[in-house]
Protein backbone atom coordinates (compact mmCIF):
# COMPACT_ATOMS: atom_id res chain seq x y z
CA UNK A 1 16.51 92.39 -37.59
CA UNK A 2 15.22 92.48 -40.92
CA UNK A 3 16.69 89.22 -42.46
CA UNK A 4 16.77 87.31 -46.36
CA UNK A 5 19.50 88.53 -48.36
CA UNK A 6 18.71 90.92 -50.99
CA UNK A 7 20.70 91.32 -54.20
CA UNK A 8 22.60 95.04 -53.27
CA UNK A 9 24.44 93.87 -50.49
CA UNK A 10 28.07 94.55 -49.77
CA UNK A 11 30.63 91.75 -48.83
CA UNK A 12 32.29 90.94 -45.36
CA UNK A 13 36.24 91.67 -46.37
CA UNK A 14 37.60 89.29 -43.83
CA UNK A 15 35.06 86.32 -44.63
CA UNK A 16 35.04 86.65 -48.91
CA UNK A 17 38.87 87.42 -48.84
CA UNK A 18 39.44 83.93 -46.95
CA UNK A 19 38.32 81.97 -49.63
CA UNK A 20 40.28 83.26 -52.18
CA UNK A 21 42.04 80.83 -53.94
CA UNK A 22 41.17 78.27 -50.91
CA UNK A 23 39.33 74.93 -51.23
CA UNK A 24 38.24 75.09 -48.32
CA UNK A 25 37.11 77.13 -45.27
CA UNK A 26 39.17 77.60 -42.48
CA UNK A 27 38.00 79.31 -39.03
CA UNK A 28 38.76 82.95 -38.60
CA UNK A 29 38.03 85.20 -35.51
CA UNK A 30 37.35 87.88 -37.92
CA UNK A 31 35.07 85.90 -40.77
CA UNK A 32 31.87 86.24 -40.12
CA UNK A 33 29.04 86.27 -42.51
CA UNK A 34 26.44 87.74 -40.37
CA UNK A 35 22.87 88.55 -42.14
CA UNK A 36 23.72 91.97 -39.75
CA UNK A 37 26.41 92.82 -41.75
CA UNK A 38 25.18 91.97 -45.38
CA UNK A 39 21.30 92.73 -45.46
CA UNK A 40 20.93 95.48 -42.48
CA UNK A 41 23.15 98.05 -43.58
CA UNK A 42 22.14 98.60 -47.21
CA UNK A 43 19.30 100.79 -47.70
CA UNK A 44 19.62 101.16 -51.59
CA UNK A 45 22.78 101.50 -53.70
CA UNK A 46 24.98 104.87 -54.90
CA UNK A 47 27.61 104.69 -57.52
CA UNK A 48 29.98 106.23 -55.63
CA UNK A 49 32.54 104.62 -53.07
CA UNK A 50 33.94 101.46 -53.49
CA UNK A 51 31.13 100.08 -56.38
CA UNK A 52 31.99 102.71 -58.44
CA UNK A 53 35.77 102.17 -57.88
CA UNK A 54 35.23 98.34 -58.59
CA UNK A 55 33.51 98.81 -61.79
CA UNK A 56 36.34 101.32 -63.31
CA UNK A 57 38.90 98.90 -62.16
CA UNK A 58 36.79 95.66 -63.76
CA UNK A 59 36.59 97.97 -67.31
CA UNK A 60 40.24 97.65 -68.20
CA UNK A 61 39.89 93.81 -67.43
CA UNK A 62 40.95 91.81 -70.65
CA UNK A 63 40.31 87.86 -69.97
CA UNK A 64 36.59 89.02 -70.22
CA UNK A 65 36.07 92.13 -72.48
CA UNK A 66 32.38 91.66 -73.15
CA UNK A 67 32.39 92.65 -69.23
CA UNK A 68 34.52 95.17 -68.94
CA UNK A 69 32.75 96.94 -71.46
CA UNK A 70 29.50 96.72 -69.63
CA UNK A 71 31.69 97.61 -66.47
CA UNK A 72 33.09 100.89 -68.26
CA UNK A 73 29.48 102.13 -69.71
CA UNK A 74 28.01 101.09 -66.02
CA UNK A 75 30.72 103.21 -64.65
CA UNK A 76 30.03 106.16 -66.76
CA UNK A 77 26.55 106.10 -65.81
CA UNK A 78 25.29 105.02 -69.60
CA UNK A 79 22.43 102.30 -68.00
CA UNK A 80 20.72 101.11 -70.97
CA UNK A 81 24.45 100.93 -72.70
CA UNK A 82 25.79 98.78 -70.11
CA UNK A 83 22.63 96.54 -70.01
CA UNK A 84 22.27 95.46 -73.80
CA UNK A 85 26.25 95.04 -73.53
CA UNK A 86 25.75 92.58 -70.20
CA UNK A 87 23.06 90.91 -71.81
CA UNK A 88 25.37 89.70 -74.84
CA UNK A 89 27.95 88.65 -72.53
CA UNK A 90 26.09 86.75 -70.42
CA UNK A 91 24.12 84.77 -73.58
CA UNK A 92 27.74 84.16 -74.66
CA UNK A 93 29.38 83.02 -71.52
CA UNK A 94 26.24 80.65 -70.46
CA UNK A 95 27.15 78.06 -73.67
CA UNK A 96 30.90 77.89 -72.24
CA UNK A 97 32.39 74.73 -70.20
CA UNK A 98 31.78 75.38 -66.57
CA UNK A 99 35.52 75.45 -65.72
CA UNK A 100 35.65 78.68 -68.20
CA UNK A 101 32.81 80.00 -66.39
CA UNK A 102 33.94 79.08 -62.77
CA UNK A 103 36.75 81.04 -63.93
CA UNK A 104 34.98 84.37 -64.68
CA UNK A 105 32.42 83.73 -61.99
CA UNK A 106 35.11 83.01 -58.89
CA UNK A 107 37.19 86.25 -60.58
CA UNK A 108 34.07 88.55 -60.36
CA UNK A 109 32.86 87.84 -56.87
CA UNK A 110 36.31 87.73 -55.20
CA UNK A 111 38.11 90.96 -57.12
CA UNK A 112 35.28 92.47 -57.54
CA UNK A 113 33.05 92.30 -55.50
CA UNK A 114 34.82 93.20 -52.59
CA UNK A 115 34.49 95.07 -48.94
CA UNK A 116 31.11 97.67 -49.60
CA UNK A 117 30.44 96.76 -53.18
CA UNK A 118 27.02 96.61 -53.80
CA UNK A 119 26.04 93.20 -56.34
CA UNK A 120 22.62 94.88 -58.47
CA UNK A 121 25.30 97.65 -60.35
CA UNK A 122 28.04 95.13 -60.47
CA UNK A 123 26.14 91.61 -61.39
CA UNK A 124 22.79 92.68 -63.02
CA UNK A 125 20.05 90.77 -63.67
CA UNK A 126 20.88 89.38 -67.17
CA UNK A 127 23.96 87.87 -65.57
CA UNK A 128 23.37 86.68 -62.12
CA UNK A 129 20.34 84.62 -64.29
CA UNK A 130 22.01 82.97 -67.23
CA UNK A 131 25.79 83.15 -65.68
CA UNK A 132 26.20 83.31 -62.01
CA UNK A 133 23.87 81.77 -60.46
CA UNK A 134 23.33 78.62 -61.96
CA UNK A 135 27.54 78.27 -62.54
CA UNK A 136 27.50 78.58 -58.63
CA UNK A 137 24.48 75.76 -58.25
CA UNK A 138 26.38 73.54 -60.73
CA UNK A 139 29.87 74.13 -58.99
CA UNK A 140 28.59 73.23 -55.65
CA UNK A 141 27.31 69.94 -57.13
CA UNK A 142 30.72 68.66 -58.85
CA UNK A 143 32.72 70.39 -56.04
CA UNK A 144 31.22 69.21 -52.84
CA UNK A 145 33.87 69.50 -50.76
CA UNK A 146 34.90 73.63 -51.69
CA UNK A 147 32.41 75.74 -49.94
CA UNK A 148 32.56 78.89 -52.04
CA UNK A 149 29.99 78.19 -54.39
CA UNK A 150 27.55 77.43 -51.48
CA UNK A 151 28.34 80.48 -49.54
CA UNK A 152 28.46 82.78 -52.22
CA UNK A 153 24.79 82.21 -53.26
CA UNK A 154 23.45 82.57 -49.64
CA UNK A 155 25.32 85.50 -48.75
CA UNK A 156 24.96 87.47 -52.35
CA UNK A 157 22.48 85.61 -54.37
CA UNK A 158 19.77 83.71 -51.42
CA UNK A 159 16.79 85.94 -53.16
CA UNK A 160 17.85 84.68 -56.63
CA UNK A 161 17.75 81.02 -55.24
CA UNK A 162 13.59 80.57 -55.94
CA UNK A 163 13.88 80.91 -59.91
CA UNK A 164 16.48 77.95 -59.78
CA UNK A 165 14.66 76.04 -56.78
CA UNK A 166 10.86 77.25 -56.98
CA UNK A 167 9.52 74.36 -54.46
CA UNK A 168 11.71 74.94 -51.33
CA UNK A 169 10.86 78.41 -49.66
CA UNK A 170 13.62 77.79 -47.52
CA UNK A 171 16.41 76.75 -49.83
CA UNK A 172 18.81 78.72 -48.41
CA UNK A 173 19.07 76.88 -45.56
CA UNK A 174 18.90 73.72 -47.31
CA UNK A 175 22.00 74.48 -49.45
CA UNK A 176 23.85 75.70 -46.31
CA UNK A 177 22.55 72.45 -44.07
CA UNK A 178 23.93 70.13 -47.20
CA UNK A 179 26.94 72.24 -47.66
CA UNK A 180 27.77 70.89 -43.72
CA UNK A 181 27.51 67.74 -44.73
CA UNK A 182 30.34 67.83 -46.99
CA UNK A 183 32.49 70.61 -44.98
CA UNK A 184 31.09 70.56 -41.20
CA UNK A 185 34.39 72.87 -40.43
CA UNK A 186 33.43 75.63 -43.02
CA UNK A 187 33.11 78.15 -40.23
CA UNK A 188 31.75 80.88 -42.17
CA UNK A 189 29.05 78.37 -43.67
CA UNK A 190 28.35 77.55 -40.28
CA UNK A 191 27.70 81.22 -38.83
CA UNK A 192 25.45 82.10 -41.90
CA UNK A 193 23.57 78.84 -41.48
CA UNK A 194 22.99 80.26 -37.98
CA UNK A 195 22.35 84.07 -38.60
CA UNK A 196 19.44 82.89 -41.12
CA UNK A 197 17.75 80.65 -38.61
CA UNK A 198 18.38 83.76 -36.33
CA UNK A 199 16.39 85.88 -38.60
CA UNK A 200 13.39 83.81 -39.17
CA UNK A 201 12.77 83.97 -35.22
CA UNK A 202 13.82 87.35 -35.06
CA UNK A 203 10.57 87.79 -37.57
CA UNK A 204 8.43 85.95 -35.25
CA UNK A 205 9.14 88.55 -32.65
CA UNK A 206 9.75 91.77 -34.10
CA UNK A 207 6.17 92.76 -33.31
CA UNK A 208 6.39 91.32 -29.57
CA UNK A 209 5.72 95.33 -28.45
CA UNK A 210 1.94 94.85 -30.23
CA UNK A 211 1.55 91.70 -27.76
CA UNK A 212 2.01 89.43 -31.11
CA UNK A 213 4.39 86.62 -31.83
CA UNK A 214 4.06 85.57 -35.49
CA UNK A 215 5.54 82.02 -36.02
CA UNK A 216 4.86 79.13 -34.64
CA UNK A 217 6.72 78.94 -31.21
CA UNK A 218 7.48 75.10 -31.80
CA UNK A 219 9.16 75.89 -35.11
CA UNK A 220 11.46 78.57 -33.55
CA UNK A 221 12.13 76.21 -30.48
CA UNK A 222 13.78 73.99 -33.31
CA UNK A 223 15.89 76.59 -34.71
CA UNK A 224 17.05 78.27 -32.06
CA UNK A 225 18.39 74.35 -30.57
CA UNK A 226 19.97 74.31 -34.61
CA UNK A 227 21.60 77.72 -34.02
CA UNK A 228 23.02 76.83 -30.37
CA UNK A 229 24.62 73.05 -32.03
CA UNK A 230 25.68 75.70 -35.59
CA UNK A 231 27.95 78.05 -32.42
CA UNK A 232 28.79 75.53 -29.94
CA UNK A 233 26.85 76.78 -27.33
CA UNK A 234 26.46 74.52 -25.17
CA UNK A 235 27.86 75.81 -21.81
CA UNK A 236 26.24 79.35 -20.58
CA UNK A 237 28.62 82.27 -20.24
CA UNK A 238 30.53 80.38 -23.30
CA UNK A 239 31.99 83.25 -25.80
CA UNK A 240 29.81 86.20 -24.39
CA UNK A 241 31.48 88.58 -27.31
CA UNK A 242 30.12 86.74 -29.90
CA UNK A 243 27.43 88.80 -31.01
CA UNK A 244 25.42 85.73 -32.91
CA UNK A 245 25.41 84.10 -29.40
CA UNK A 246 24.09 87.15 -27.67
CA UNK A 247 21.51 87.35 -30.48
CA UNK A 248 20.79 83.77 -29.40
CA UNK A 249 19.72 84.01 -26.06
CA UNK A 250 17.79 87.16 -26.72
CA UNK A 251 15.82 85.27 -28.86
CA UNK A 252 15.88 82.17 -26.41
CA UNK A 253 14.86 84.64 -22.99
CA UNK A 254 11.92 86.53 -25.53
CA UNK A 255 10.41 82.80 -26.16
CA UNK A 256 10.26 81.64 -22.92
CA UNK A 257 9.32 84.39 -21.83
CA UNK A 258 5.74 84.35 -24.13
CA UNK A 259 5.25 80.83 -23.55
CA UNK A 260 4.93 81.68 -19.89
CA UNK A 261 2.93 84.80 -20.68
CA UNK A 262 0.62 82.70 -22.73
CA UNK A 263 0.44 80.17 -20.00
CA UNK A 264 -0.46 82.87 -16.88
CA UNK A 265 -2.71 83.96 -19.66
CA UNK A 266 -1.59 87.70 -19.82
CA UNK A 267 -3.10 90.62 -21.89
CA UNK A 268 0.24 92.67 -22.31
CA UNK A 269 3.28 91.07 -23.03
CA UNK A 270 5.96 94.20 -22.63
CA UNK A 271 4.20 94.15 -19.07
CA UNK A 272 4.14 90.97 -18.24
CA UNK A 273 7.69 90.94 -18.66
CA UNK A 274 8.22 94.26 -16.76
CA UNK A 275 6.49 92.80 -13.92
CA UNK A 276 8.68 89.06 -13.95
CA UNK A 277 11.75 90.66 -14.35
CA UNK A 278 12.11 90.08 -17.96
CA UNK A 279 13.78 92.82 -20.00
CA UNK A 280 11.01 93.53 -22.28
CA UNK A 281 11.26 93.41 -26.45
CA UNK A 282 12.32 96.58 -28.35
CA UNK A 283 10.67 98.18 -31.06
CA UNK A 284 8.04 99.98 -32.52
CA UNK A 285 4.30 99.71 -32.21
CA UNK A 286 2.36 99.38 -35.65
CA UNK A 287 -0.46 100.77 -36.49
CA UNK A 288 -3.07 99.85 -39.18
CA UNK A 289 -5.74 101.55 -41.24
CA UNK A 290 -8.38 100.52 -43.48
């Protein structure tokens, strides 16, 4: 699992169309923001589909005009048009209230970008910098208790999070653990929360094949306890659908088992577990060059 949001990710419809208009969070069988479903299945971005469908439907906007002029030049394909036009609009809108840009802000990441809309072509650079991003930081602050602005930055905007918080490598998880704090029924905060800590370990042991675990073992021990409290957990055989669970004790089996190969001192781990009865990790074997 390759984890840590990037910035052309498309949104979970069921999750993002729950908070519309809402407060708050409320649980839903069908609402989660899995890392699987936002950074696996983009492998770059197209204009066609449902960005390119977004962006001629944002041009005829007229609350914001400066956008939907950048929307209708993005749309048309005319690049550096749309990116001088984007930059003006954002220089503009960063000197308004926040309400004002709350307002343009909660209006472009809930009607627009919706189910398989990718953010770069949508929210460029320009704006996610002067506009979006900090408006979200600064609406999670005043707003404690409404989620949105919280999970919108870690499921669209996580990677844009170290130019506004350079000294915490893991701020994502910070924001998410604090966001808890003030909503600990936010189910969809909760389930991110968890898929991140998921993908750290999943790092540590996505070279398991080679015979190499790559984080401390300690560390993951930690977050794997942190994901299990995050899903309720706590009773095996609980909720064997849920695929964060399953994830879960993958991860949990894979670490106990290399503790024990490290113990028994063992030269190849995909063997050792063939030979303790251990289904052994999945992947490919890297090779390197000089």
């Amino acid at each position: 699992m390759t984890t840590h949001m990037n910035n052309y990710m498309t949104g979970s419809h069921a999750a993002l169309a729950s908070l519309k208009d809402q407060p708050t969070v409320t649980p839903s069988s069908s609402a989660s923001l899995a890392v699987n479903t936002y950074a696996r299945a983009v492998g770059g971005f197209s204009w066609r589909g449902e960005t390119f469908d977004q962006l001629k439907l944002a041009s005829s906007e007229t609350r914001w005009p400066g956008y939907a002029r950048f929307a209708g030049l993005q749309e048309k394909g005319l690049r550096a048009e749309a990116l001088r036009e984007i930059t003006a609009f954002a220089e503009s809108l960063r000197q308004e209230p926040l309400q004002a840009r709350w307002d343009f802000v909660s209006w472009l990441l809930t009607e627009v970008l919706g189910p398989g809309v990718i953010t770069q072509p949508v929210v460029p650079f320009p704006l996610r910098s002067a506009v979006v991003v900090p408006t979200l930081l600064e609406w999670r602050e005043s707003r404690p208790d409404d989620p949105r602005a919280t999970l919108w930055l870690a499921s669209r905007f996580a990677s844009d999070l170290a130019e506004h918080i350079p000294d915490d490598p893991e701020a994502v998880l910070q924001i998410l653990r604090a966001q808890l704090v003030h909503t600990p029924d936010a189910v969809e905060i909760r389930r991110l929360l968890a898929d991140f800590l998921l993908g750290y370990v999943d790092s540590a042991s996505h070279h398991l094949m080679e015979t190499v675990y790559l984080d401390d073992p300690d560390t993951n021990q930690a977050r794997l306890a942190e994901v299990r409290e995050l899903l309720g957990d706590d009773v095996p055989g609980a909720q064997p659908e849920d695929p964060l669970i399953a994830e879960a004790r993958r991860e949990q089996e894979l670490l106990d088992a290399w503790r024990a190969f490290e113990s028994d001192g063992g030269q190849d781990f995909p063997q050792w577990c063939s030979d303790h009865g251990v289904e052994p990790p999945v992947g490919n074997v890297y090779y390197y060059t000089d």
